[in-house]
Protein backbone atom coordinates (compact mmCIF):
# COMPACT_ATOMS: atom_id res chain seq x y z
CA UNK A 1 149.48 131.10 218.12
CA UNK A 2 147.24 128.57 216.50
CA UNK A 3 143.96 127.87 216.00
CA UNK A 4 142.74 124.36 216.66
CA UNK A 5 139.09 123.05 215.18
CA UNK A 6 136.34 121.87 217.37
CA UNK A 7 135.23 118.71 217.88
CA UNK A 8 131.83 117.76 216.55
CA UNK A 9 130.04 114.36 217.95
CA UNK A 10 127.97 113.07 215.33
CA UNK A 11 125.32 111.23 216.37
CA UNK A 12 124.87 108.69 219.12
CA UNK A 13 126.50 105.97 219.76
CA UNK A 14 125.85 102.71 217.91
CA UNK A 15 126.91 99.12 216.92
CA UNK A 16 127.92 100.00 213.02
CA UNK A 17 130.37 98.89 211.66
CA UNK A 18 131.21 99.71 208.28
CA UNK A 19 133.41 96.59 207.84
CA UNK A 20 130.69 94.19 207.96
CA UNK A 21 128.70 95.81 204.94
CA UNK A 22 129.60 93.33 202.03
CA UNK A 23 132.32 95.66 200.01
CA UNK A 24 134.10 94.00 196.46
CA UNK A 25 136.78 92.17 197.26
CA UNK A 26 139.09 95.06 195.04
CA UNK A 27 138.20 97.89 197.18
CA UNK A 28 140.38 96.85 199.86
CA UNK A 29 143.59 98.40 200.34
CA UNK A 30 146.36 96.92 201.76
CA UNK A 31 148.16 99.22 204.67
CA UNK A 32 152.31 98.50 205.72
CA UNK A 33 150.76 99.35 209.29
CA UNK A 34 149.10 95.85 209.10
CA UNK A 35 145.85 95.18 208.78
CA UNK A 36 143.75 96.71 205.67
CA UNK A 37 141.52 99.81 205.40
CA UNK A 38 137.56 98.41 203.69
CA UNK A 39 135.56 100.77 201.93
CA UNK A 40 131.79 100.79 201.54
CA UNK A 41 130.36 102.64 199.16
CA UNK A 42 126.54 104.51 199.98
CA UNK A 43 124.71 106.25 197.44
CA UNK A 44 121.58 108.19 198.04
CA UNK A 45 120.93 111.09 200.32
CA UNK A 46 118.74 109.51 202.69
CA UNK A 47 121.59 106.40 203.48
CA UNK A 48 124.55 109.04 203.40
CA UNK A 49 122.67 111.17 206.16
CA UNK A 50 121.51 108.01 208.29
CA UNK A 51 125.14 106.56 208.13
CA UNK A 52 126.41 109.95 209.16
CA UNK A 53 124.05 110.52 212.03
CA UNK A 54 125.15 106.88 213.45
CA UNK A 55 128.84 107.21 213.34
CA UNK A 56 130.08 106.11 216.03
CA UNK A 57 130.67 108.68 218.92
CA UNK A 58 134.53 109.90 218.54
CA UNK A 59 134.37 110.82 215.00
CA UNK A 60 135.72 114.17 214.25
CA UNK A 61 133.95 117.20 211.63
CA UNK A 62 134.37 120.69 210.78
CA UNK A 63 130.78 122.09 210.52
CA UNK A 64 130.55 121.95 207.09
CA UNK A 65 130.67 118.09 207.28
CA UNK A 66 127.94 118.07 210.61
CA UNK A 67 124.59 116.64 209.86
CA UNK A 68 122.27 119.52 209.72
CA UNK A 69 124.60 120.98 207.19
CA UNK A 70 124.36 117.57 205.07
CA UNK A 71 120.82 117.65 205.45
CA UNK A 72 120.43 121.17 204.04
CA UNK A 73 123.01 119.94 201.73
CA UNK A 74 120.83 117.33 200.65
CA UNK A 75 117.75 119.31 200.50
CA UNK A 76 119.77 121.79 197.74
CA UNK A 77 120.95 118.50 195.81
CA UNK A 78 117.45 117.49 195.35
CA UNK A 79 115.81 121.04 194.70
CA UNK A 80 118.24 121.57 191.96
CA UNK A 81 118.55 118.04 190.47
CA UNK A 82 121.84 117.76 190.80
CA UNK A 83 121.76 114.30 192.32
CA UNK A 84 122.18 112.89 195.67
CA UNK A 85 124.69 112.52 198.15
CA UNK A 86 127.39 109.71 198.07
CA UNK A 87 130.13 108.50 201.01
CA UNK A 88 132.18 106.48 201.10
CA UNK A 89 132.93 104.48 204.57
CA UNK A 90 136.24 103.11 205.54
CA UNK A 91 136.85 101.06 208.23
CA UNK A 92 140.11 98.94 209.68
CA UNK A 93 139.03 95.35 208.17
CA UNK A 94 140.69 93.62 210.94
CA UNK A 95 138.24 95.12 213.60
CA UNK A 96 135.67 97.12 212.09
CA UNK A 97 136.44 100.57 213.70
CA UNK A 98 135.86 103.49 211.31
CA UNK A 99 139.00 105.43 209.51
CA UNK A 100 136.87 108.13 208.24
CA UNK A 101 133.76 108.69 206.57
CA UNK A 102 133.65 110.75 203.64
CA UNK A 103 130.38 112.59 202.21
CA UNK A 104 130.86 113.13 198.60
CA UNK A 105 129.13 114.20 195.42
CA UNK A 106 130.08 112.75 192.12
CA UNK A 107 129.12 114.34 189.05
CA UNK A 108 129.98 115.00 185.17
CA UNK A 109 131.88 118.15 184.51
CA UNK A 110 132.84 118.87 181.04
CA UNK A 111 132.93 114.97 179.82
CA UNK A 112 134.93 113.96 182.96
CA UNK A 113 133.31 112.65 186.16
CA UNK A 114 134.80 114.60 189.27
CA UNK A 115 133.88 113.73 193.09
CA UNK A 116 134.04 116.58 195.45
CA UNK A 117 133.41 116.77 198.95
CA UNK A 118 129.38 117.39 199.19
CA UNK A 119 129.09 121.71 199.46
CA UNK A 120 126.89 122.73 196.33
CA UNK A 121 129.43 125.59 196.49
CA UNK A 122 128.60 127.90 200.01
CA UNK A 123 130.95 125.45 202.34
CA UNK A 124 134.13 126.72 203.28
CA UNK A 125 136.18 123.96 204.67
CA UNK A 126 135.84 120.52 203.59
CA UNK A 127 137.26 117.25 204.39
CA UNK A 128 136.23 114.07 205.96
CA UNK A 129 134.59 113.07 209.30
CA UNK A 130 137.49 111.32 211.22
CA UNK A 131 136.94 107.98 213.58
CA UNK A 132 138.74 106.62 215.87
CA UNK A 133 141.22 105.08 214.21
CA UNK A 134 142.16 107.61 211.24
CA UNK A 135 145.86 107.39 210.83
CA UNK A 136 148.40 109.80 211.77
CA UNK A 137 151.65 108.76 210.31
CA UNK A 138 152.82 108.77 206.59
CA UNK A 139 152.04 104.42 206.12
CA UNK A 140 148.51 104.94 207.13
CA UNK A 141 147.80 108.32 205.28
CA UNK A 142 149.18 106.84 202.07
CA UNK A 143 146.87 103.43 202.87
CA UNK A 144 143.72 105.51 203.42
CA UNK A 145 144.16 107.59 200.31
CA UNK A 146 144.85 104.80 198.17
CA UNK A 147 141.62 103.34 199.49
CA UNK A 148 140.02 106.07 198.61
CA UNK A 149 140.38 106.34 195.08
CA UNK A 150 140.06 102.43 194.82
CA UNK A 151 136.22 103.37 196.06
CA UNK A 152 135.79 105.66 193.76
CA UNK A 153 135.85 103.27 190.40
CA UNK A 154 135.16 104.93 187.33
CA UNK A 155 136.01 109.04 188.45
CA UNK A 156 138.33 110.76 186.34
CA UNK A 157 138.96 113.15 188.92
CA UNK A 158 139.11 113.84 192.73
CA UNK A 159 138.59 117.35 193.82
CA UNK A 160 139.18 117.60 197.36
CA UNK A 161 139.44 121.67 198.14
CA UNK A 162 139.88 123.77 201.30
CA UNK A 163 140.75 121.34 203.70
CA UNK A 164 142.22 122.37 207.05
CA UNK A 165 145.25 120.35 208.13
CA UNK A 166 143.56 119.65 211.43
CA UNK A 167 140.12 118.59 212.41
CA UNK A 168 139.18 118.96 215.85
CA UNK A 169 142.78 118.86 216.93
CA UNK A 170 143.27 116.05 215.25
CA UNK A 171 145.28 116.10 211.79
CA UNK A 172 143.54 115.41 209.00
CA UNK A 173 144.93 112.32 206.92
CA UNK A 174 144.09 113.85 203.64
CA UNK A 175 145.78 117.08 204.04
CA UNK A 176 149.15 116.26 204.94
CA UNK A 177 151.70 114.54 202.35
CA UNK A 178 150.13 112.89 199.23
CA UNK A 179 150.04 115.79 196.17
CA UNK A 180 148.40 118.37 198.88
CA UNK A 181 149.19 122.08 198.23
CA UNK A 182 148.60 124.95 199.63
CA UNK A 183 144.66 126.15 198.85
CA UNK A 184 144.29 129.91 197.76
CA UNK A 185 141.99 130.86 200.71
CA UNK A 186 142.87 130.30 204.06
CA UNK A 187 140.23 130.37 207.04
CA UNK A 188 140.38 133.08 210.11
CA UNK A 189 139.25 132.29 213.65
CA UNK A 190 139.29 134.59 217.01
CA UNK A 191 139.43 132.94 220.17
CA UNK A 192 138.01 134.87 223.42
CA UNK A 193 139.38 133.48 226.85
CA UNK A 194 137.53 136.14 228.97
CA UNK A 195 135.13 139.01 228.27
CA UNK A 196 134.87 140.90 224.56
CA UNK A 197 135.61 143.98 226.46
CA UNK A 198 138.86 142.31 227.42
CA UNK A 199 139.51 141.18 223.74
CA UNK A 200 138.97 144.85 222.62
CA UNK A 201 141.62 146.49 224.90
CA UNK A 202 144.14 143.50 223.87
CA UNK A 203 143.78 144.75 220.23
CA UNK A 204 144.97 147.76 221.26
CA UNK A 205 143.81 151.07 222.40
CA UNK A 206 143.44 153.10 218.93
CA UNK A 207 141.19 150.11 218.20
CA UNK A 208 139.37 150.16 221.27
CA UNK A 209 138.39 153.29 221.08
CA UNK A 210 137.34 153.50 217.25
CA UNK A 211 134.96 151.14 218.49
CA UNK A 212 133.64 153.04 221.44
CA UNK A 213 133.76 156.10 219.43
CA UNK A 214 131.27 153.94 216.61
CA UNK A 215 128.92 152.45 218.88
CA UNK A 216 128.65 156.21 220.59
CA UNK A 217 127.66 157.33 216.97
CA UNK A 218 125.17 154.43 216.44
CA UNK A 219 123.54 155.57 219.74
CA UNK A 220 122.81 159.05 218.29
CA UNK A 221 121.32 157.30 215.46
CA UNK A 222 118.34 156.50 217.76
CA UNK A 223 117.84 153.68 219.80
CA UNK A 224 120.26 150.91 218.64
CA UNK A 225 118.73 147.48 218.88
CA UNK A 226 120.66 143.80 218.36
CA UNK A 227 118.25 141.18 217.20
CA UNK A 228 118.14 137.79 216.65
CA UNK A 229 115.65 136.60 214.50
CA UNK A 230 113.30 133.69 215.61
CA UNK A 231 110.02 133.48 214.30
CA UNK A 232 109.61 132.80 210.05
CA UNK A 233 108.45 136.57 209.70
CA UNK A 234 111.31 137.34 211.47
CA UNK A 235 114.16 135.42 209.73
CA UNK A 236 112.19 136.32 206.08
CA UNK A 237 112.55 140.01 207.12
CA UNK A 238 116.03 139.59 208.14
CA UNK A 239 117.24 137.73 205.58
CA UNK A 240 115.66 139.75 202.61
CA UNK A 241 117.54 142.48 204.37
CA UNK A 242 120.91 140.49 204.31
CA UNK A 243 120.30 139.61 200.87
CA UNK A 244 119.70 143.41 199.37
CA UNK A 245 122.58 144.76 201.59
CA UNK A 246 125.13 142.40 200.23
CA UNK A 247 123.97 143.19 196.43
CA UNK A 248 124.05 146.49 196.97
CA UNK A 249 127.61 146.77 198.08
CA UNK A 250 128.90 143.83 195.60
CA UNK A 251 127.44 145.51 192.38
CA UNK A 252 128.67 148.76 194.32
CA UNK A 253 132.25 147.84 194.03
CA UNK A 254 131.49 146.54 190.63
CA UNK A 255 131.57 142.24 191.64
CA UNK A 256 129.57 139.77 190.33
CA UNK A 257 126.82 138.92 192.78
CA UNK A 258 125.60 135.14 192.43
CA UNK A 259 124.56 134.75 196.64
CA UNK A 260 121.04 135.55 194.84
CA UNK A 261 120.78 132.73 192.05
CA UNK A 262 117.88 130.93 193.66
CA UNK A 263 120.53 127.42 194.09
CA UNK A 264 121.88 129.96 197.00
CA UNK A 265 119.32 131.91 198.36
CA UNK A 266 116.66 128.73 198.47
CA UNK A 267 119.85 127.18 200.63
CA UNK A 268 120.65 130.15 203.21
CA UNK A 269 116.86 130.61 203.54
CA UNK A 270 116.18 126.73 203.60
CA UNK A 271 118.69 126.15 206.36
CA UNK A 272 117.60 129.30 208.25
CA UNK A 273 114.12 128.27 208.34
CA UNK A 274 114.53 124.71 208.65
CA UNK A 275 117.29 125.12 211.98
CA UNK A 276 115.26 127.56 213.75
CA UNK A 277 114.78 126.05 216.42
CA UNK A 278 117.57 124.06 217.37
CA UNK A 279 119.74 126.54 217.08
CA UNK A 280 122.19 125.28 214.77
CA UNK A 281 121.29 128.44 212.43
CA UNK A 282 121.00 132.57 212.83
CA UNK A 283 120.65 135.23 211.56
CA UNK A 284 120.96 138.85 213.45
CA UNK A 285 120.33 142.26 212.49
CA UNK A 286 122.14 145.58 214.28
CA UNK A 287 119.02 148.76 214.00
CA UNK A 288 119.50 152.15 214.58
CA UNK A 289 115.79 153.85 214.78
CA UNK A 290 113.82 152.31 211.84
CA UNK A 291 116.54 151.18 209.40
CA UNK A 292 119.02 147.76 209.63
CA UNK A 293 122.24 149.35 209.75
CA UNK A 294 124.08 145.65 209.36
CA UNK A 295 123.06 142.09 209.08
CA UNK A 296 124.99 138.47 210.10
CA UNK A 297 124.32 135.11 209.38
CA UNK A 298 126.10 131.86 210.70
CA UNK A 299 125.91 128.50 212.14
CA UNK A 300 126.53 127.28 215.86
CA UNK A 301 128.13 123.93 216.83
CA UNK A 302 129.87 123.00 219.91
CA UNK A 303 131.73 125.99 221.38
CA UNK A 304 131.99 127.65 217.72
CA UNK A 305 129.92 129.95 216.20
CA UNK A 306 131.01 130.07 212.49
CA UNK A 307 130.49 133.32 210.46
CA UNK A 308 128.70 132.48 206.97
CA UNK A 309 127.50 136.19 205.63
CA UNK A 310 127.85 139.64 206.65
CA UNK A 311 126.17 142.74 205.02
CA UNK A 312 125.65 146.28 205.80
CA UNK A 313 123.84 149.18 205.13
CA UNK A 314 126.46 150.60 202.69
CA UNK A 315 127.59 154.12 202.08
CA UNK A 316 125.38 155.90 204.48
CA UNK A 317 126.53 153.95 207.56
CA UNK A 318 130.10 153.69 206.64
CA UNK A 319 131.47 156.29 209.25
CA UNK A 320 130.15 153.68 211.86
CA UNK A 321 131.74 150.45 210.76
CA UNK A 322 128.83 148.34 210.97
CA UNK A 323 130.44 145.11 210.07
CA UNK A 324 132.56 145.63 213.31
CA UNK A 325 129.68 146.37 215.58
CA UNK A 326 127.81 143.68 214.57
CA UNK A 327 130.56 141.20 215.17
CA UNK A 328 131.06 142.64 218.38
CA UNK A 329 127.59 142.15 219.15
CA UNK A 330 127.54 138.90 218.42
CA UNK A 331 130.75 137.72 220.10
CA UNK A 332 128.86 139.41 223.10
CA UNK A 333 125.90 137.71 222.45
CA UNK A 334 127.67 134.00 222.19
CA UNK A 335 130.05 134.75 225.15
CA UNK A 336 127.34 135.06 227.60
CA UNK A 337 125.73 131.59 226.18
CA UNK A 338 129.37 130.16 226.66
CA UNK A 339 130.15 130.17 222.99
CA UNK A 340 134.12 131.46 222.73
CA UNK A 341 135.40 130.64 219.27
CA UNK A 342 134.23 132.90 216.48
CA UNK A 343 135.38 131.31 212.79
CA UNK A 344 134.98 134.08 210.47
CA UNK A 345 135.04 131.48 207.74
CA UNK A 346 137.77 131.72 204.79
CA UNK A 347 138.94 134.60 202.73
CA UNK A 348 141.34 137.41 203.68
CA UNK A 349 139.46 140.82 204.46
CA UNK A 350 140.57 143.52 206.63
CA UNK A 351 138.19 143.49 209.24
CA UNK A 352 138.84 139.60 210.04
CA UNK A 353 142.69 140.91 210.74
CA UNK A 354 141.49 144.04 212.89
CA UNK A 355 139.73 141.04 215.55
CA UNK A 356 143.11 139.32 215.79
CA UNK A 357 142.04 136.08 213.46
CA UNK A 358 144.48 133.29 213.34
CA UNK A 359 145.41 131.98 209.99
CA UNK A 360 144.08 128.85 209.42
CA UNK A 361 146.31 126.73 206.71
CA UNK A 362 143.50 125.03 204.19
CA UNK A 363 145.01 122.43 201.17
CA UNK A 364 143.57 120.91 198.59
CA UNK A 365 144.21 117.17 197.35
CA UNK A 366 143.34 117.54 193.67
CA UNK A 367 144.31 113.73 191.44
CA UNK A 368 143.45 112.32 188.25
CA UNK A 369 142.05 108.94 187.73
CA UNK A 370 142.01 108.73 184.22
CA UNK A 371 143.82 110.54 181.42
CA UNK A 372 140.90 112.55 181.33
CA UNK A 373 141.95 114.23 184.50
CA UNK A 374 145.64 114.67 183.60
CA UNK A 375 144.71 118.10 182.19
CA UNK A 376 143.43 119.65 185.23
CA UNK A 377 146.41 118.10 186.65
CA UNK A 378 148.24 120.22 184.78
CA UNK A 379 146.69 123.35 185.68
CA UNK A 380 146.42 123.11 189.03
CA UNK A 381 150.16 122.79 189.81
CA UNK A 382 150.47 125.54 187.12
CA UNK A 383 148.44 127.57 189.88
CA UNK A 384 150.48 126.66 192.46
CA UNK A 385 153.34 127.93 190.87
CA UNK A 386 152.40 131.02 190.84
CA UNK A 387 150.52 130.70 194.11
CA UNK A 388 154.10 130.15 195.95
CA UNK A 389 155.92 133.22 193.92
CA UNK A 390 154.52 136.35 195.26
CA UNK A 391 157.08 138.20 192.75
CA UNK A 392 155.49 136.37 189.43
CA UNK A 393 151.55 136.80 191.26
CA UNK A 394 152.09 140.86 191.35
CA UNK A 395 153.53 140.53 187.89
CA UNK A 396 150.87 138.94 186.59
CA UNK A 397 148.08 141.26 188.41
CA UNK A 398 149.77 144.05 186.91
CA UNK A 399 149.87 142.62 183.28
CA UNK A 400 146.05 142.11 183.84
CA UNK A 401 145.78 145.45 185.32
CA UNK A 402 147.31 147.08 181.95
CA UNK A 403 144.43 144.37 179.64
């Protein structure tokens, strides 16, 4: 079984056409298809959001490349004076119609300069919004990356991370061939066909009944109430909730907890507040009697609700599993609305693997402009390695184990 990534329409449909922006004559590069892929460069975060919002209907995103995300995105950039956005937009030069359009951030990092795909850190797939005519076989691919790095002049090195092989069922240019490897994380996604009910029993009847025999426990607890907040009082209480309940359990297990550096928290609460009402963003709490017993954050597009955060209660709670309820809750909550896919974002835990997730293959496309990159170079394959040996990776967490 596979997973396949939904499509995302950005914007509304509109006469641009990158090729007619005036672009140097050297960022043009030539592809064996025919024809030649243009690249225009926009800088600021303002221009980067209004070019995204008027690609042209067709164009292909994960979430994390949708325009309320940018936005917020942007927002983070600007509150932490780390710049603006940058894209780049590349378009067939013998008719205009976009290739891709790819919202960056370039920045200095330890006396190199390194573009990324825009995420300040809290996105967990990135990669490019595709148009129309992206290519899909080997010729084009190669064309459109070598455009690429000829419009980014002056980078040392491109970091393109966690990129999913396919966008909206569409394969993703930048993922496939070229110097991609294998990324460390990989993303998990459930599909439901029918009912959650239905889902449950598929996984199984010792796991169908844990649940029942948890949410019968929660009931005892006193009234059990799922919420999703709405008003600002609402999402502030819910949030601060979130944000205690995840601290708690990180420093519990003894992990570094950053989610509460204000560069994060000012963006959850930012993009909670700000998304309210349209629904892109939520946040939901699961109560038994007075207390929050779990809390779940994440961001709707399309048929797709992706998961972002997840806390609960901690020790006191843990004979009820309140990460599963909660998720069960809100796959019940999004079924009814029509909502079937439930991305539970990247990282391998348990509890993704108990819902049935599908592996989701992410790469990364990592190159060095400049000798100043070659070292990174260097390590990265170095990583990979090791990555691909599971024999050398257990031998190497047991050395670390013994320091």
């Amino acid at each position: 079984m596979t997973a396949s990534w939904p499509t995302i329409k950005t914007g509304a449909t509109t006469n641009l056409d990158a090729s007619s922006a005036l672009v140097p004559a050297d960022v043009v590069s030539k592809s064996t298809t025919g024809g030649a892929y243009r690249v225009t460069r926009i800088d600021g975060t303002r221009e980067v959001r209004a070019r995204i919002a008027l690609a042209a209907n067709g164009c292909t995103a994960t979430v994390f490349q949708s325009e309320p995300w940018l936005a917020a995105i942007g927002r983070g950039l600007a509150r932490d004076g780390r710049g603006e956005l940058v894209a780049l937009d590349v378009a067939d030069a013998s008719n205009g119609e976009r290739v891709a359009l790819l919202p960056l951030t370039i920045a200095r990092e330890r006396r190199r300069t390194v573009a990324r795909f825009a995420d300040l850190d809290v996105s967990d797939y990135r990669g490019p919004l595709l148009g129309p005519a992206a290519p899909q076989d080997m010729s084009g691919e190669r064309a459109l990356w070598a455009a690429v790095k000829r419009g980014l002049p002056g980078v040392d090195l491109i970091r393109f991370e966690a990129m999913p092989a396919e966008i909206g069922g569409r394969p993703n240019p930048l993922a496939r061939g070229h110097d991609a490897t294998p990324a460390r994380l990989k993303g998990f996604s459930v599909r439901i066909e029918t009912t959650v009910e239905a889902m449950l029993r598929d996984r199984g009847k010792k796991y169908r009944k844990e649940a029942e025999r948890c949410f019968r426990l929660l009931e005892k607890e006193g009234a059990p109430k799922f919420r999703r907040a709405e008003t600002p009082d609402e999402i502030n209480r819910a949030y601060a909730v979130l944000e205690a309940q995840q601290s708690a359990r990180q420093m519990a297990i003894g992990h570094a907890y950053v989610l509460d550096q204000p560069q994060y928290y000012e963006f959850y609460r930012d993009l909670l507040m700000t998304e309210r009402e349209s629904g892109f963003a939520a946040i939901f709490t699961l109560e038994a009697g007075p207390e929050v017993v779990a809390a779940l954050m994440g961001v709707v597009r399309g048929d797709t609700f992706t998961l972002l955060r997840i806390s609960n209660g901690g020790e006191k709670w843990q004979h009820l599993s309140p990460g599963r309820l909660i998720v069960i809750e809100a796959m019940r909550h999004f079924v009814e609305r029509g909502i079937r896919t439930f991305d539970m974002g990247a990282g391998d835990y348990p509890f993704k693997r108990g819902f049935g997730a599908v592996e989701i293959e992410l790469f990364d496309l990592v190159a060095a402009c400049s000798l100043r990159g070659l070292p990174t170079i260097a390590v990265e394959r170095s990583k990979t390695f090791v990555r691909q040996r599971p024999v050398l990776m257990a031998a190497i967490g047991r050395l670390r184990g013994k320091a």
